[in-house]
PDB file of N, CA and C in Angstrom:
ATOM      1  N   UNK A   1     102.789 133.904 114.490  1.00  0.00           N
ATOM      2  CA  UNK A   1     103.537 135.146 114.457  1.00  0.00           C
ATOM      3  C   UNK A   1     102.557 136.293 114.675  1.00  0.00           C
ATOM      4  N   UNK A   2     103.033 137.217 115.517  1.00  0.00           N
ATOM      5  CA  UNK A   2     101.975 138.463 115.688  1.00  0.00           C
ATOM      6  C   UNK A   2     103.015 139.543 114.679  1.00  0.00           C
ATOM      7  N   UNK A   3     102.543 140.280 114.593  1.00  0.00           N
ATOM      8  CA  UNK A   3     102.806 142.281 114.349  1.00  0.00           C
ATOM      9  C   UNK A   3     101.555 142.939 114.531  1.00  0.00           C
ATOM     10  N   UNK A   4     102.434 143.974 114.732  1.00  0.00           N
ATOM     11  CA  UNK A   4     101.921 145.056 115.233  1.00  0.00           C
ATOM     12  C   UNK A   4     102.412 146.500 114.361  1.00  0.00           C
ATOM     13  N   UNK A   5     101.458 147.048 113.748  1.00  0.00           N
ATOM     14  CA  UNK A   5     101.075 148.305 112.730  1.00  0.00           C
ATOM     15  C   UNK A   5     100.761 149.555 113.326  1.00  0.00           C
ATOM     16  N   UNK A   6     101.620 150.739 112.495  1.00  0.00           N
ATOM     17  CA  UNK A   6     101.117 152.012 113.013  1.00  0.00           C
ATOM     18  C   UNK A   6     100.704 152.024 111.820  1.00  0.00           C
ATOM     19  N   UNK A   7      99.165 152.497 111.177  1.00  0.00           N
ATOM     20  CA  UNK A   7      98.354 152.890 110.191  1.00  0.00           C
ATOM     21  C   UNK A   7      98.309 154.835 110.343  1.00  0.00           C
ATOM     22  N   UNK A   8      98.755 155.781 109.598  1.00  0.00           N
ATOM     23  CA  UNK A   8      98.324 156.764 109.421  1.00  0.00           C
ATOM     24  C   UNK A   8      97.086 156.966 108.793  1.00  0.00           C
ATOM     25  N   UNK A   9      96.162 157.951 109.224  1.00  0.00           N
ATOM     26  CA  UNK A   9      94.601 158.387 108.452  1.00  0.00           C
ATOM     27  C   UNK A   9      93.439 157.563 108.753  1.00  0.00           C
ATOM     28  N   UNK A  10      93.539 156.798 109.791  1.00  0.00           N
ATOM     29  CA  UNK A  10      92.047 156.072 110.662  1.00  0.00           C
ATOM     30  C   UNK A  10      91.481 157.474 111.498  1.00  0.00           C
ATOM     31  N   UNK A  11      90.645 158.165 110.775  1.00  0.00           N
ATOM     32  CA  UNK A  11      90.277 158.823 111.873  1.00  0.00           C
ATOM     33  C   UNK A  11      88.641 159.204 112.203  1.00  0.00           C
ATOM     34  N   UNK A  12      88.062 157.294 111.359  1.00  0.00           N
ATOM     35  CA  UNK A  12      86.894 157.623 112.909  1.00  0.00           C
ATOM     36  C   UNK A  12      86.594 155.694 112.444  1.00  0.00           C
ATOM     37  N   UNK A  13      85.488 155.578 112.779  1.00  0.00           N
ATOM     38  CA  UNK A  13      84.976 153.572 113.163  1.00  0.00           C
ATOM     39  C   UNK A  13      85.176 152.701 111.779  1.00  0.00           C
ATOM     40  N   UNK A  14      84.626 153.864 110.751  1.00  0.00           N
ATOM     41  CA  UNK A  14      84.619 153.532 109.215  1.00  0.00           C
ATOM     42  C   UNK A  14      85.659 153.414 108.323  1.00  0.00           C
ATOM     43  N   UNK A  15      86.598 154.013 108.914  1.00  0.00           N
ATOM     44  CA  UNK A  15      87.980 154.012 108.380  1.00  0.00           C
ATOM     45  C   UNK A  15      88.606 152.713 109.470  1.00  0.00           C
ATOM     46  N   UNK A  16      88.866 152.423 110.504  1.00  0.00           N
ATOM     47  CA  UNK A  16      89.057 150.963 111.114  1.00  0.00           C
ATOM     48  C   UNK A  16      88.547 149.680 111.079  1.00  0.00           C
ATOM     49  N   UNK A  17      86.765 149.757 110.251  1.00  0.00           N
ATOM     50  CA  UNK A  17      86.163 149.056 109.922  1.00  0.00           C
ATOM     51  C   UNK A  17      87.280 148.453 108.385  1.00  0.00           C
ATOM     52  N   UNK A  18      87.491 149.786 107.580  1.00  0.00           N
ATOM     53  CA  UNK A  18      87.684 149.331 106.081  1.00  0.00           C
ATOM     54  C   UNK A  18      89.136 148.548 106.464  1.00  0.00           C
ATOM     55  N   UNK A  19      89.931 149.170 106.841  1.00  0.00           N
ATOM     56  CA  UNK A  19      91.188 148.563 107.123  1.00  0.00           C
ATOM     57  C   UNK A  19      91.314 146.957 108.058  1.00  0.00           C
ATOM     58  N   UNK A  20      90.138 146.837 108.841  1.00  0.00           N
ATOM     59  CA  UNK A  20      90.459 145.488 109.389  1.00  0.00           C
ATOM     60  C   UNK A  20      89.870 144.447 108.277  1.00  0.00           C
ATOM     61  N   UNK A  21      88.894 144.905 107.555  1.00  0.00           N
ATOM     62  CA  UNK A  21      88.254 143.722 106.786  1.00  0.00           C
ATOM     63  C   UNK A  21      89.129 143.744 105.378  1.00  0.00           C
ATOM     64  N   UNK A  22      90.102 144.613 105.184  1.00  0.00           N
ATOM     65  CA  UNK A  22      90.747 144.234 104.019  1.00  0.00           C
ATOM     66  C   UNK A  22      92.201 143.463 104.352  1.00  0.00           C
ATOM     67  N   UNK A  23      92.746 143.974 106.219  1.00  0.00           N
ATOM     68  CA  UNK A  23      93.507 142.616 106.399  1.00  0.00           C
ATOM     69  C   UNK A  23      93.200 141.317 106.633  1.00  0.00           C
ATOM     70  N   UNK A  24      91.898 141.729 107.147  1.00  0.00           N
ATOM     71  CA  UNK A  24      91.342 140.074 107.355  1.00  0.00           C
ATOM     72  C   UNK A  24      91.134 139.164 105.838  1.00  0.00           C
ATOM     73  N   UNK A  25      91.321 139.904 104.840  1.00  0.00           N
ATOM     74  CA  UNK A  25      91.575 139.216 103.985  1.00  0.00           C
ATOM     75  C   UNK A  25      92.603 138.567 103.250  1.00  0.00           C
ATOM     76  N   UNK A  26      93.790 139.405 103.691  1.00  0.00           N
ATOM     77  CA  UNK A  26      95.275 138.469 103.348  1.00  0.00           C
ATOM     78  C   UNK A  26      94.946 137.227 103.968  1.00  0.00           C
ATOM     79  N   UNK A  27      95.593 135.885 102.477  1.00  0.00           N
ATOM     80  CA  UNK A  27      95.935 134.988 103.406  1.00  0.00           C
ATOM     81  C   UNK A  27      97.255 134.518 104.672  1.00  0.00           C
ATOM     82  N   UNK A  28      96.555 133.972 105.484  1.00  0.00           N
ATOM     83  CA  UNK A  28      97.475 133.614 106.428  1.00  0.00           C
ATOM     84  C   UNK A  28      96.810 134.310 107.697  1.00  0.00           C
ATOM     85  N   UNK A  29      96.236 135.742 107.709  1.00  0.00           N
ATOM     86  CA  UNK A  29      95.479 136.867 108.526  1.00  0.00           C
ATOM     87  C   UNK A  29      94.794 135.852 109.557  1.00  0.00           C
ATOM     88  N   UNK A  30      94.819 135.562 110.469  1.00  0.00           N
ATOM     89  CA  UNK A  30      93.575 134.780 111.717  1.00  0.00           C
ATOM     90  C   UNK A  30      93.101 135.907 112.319  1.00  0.00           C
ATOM     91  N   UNK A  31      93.613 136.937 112.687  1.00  0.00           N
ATOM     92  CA  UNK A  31      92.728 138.072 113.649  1.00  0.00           C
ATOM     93  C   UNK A  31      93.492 139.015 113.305  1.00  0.00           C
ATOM     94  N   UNK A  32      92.642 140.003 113.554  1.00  0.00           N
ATOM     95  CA  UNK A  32      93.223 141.549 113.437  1.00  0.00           C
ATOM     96  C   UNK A  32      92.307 142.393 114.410  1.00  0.00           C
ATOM     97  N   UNK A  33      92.986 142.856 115.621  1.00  0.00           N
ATOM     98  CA  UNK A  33      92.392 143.995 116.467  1.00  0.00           C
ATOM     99  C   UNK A  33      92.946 145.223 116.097  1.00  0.00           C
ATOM    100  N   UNK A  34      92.231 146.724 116.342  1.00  0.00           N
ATOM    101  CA  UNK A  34      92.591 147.542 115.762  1.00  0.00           C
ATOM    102  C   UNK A  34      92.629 148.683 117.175  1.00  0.00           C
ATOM    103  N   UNK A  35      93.423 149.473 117.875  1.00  0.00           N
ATOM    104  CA  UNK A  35      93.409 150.677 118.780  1.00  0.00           C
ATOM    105  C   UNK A  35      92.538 152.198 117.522  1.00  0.00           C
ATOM    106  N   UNK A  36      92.204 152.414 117.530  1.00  0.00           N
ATOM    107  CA  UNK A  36      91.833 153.525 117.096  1.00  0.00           C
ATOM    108  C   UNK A  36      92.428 154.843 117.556  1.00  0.00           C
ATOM    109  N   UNK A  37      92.753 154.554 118.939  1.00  0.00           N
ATOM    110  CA  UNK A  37      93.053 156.036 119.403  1.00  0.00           C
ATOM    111  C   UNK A  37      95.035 156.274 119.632  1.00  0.00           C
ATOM    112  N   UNK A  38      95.351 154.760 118.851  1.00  0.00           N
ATOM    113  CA  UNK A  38      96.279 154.876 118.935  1.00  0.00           C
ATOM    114  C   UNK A  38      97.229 154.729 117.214  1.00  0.00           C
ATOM    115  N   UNK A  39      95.948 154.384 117.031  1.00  0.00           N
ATOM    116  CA  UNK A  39      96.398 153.809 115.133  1.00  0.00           C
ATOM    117  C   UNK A  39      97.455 153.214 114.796  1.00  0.00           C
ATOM    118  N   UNK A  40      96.829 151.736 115.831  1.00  0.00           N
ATOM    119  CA  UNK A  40      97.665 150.738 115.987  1.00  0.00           C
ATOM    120  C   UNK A  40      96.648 149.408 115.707  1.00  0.00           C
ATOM    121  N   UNK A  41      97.248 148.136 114.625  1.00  0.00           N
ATOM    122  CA  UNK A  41      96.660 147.446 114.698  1.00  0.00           C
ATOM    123  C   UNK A  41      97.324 146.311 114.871  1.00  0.00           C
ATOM    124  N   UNK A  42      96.652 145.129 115.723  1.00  0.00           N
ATOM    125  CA  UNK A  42      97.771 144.006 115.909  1.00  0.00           C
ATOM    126  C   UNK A  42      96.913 142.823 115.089  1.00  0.00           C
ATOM    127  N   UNK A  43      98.011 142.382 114.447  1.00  0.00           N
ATOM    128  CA  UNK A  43      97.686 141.319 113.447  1.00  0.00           C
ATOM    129  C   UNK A  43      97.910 139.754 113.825  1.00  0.00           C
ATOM    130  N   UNK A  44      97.541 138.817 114.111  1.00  0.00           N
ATOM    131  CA  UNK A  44      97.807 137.793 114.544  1.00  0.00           C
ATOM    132  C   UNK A  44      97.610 136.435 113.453  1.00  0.00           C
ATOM    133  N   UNK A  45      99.437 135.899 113.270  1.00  0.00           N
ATOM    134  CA  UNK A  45      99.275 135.551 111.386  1.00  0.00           C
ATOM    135  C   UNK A  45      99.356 134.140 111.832  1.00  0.00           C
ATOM    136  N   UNK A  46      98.966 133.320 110.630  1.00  0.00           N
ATOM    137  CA  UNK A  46      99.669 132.105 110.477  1.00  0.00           C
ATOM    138  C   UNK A  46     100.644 131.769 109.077  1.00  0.00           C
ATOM    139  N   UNK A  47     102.027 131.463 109.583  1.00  0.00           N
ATOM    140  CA  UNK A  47     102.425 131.636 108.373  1.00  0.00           C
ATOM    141  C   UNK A  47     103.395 132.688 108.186  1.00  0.00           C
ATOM    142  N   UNK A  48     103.596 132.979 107.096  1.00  0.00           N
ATOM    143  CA  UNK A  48     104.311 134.700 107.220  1.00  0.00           C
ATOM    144  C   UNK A  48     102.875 135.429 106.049  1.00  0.00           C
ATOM    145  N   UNK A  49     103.203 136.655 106.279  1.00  0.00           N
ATOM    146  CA  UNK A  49     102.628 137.368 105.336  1.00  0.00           C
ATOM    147  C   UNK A  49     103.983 138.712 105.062  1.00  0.00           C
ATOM    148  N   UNK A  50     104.476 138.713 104.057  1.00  0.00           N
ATOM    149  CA  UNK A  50     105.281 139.713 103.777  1.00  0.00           C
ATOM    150  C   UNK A  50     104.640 141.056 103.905  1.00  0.00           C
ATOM    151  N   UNK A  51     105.436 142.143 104.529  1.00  0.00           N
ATOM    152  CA  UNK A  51     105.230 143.568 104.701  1.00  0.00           C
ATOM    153  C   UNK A  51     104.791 144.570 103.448  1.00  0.00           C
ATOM    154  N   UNK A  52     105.120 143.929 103.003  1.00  0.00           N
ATOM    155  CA  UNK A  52     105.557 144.740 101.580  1.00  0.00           C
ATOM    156  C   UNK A  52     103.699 144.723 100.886  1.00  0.00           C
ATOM    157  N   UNK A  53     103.266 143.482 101.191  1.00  0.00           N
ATOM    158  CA  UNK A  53     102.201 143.209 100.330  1.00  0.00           C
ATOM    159  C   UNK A  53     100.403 144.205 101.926  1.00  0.00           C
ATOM    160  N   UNK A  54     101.853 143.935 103.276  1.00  0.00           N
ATOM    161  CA  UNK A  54     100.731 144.515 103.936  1.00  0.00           C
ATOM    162  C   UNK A  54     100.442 146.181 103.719  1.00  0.00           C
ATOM    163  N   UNK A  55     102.123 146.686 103.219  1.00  0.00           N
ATOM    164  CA  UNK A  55     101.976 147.688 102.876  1.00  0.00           C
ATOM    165  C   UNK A  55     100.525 148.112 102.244  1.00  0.00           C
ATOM    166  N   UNK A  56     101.293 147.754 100.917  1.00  0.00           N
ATOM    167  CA  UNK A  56     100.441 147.541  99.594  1.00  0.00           C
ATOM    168  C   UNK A  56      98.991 147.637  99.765  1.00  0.00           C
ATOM    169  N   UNK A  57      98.096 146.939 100.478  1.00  0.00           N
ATOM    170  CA  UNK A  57      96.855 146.749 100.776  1.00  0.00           C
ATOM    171  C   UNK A  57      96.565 147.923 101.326  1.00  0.00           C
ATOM    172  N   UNK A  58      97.130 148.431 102.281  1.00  0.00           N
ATOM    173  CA  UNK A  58      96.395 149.320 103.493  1.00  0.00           C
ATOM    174  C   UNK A  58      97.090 150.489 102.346  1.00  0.00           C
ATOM    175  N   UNK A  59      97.774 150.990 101.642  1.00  0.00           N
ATOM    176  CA  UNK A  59      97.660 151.955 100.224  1.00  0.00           C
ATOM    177  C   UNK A  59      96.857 152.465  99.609  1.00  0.00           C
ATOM    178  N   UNK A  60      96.343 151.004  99.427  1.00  0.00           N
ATOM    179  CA  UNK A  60      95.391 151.130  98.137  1.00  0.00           C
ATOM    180  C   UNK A  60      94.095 151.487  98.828  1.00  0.00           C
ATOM    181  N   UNK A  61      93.829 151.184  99.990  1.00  0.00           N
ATOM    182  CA  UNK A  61      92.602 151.632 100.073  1.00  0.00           C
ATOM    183  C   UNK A  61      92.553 153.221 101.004  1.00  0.00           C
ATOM    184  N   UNK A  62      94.032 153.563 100.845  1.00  0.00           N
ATOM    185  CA  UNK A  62      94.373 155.435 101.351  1.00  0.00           C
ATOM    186  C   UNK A  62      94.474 155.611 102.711  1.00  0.00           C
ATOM    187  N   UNK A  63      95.515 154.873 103.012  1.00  0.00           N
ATOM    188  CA  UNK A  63      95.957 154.975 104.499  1.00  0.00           C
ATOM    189  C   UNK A  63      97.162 154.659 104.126  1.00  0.00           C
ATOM    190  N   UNK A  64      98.180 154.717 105.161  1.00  0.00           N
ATOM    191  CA  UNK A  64      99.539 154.672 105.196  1.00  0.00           C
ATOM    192  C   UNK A  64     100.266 154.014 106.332  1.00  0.00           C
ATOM    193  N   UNK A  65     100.673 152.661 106.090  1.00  0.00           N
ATOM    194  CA  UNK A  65     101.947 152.188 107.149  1.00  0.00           C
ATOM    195  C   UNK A  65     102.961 152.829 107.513  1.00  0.00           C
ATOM    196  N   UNK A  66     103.184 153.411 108.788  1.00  0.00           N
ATOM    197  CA  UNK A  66     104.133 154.432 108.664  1.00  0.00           C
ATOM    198  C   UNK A  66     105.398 153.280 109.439  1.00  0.00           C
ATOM    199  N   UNK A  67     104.786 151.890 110.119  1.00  0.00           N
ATOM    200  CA  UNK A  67     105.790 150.837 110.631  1.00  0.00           C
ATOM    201  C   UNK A  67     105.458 149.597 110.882  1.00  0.00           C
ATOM    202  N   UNK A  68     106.042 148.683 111.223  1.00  0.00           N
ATOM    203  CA  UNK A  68     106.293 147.345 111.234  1.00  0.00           C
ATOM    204  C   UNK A  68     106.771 146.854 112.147  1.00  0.00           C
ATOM    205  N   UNK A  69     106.320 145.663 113.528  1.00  0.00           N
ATOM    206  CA  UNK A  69     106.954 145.447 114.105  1.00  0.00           C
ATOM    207  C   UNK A  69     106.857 143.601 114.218  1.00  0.00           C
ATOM    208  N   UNK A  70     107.920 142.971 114.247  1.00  0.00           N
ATOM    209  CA  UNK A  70     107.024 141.760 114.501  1.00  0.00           C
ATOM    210  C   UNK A  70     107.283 141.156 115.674  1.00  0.00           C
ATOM    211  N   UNK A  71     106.563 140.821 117.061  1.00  0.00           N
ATOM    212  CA  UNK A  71     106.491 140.086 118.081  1.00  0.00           C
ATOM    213  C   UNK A  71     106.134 138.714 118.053  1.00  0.00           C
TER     214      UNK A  71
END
């Protein structure tokens, strides 16, 4: 299963750095590429990973899911 994330508040390498290595830590996560200039990240799962918990993560560390898509 892929999705694909609009993240609000990436706005420079260090802030896309923090956010890919804290999805790469959900389980199920196999890859995560990140657009920067579009503050878009595509997640490529195995499994499901519920939204709610991807929310949750990218929160806590002060950014904001503003959507959800899954392809």
């Amino acid at each position: 299963m892929k999705k694909i994330l609009t993240i609000e508040g990436m706005s420079c390498m260090n802030c896309v750095r923090q956010v890919h290595n804290a999805l790469m830590e959900l389980p199920g996560v196999i890859s995560v590429n990140i657009d920067a200039k579009t503050d878009t990240a595509f997640l490529d799962i195995k499994g499901n990973v519920d939204d709610d918990k991807i929310k949750n993560l990218i929160d806590n560390i002060g950014y904001e899911v503003i959507d959800i898509q899954k392809i």
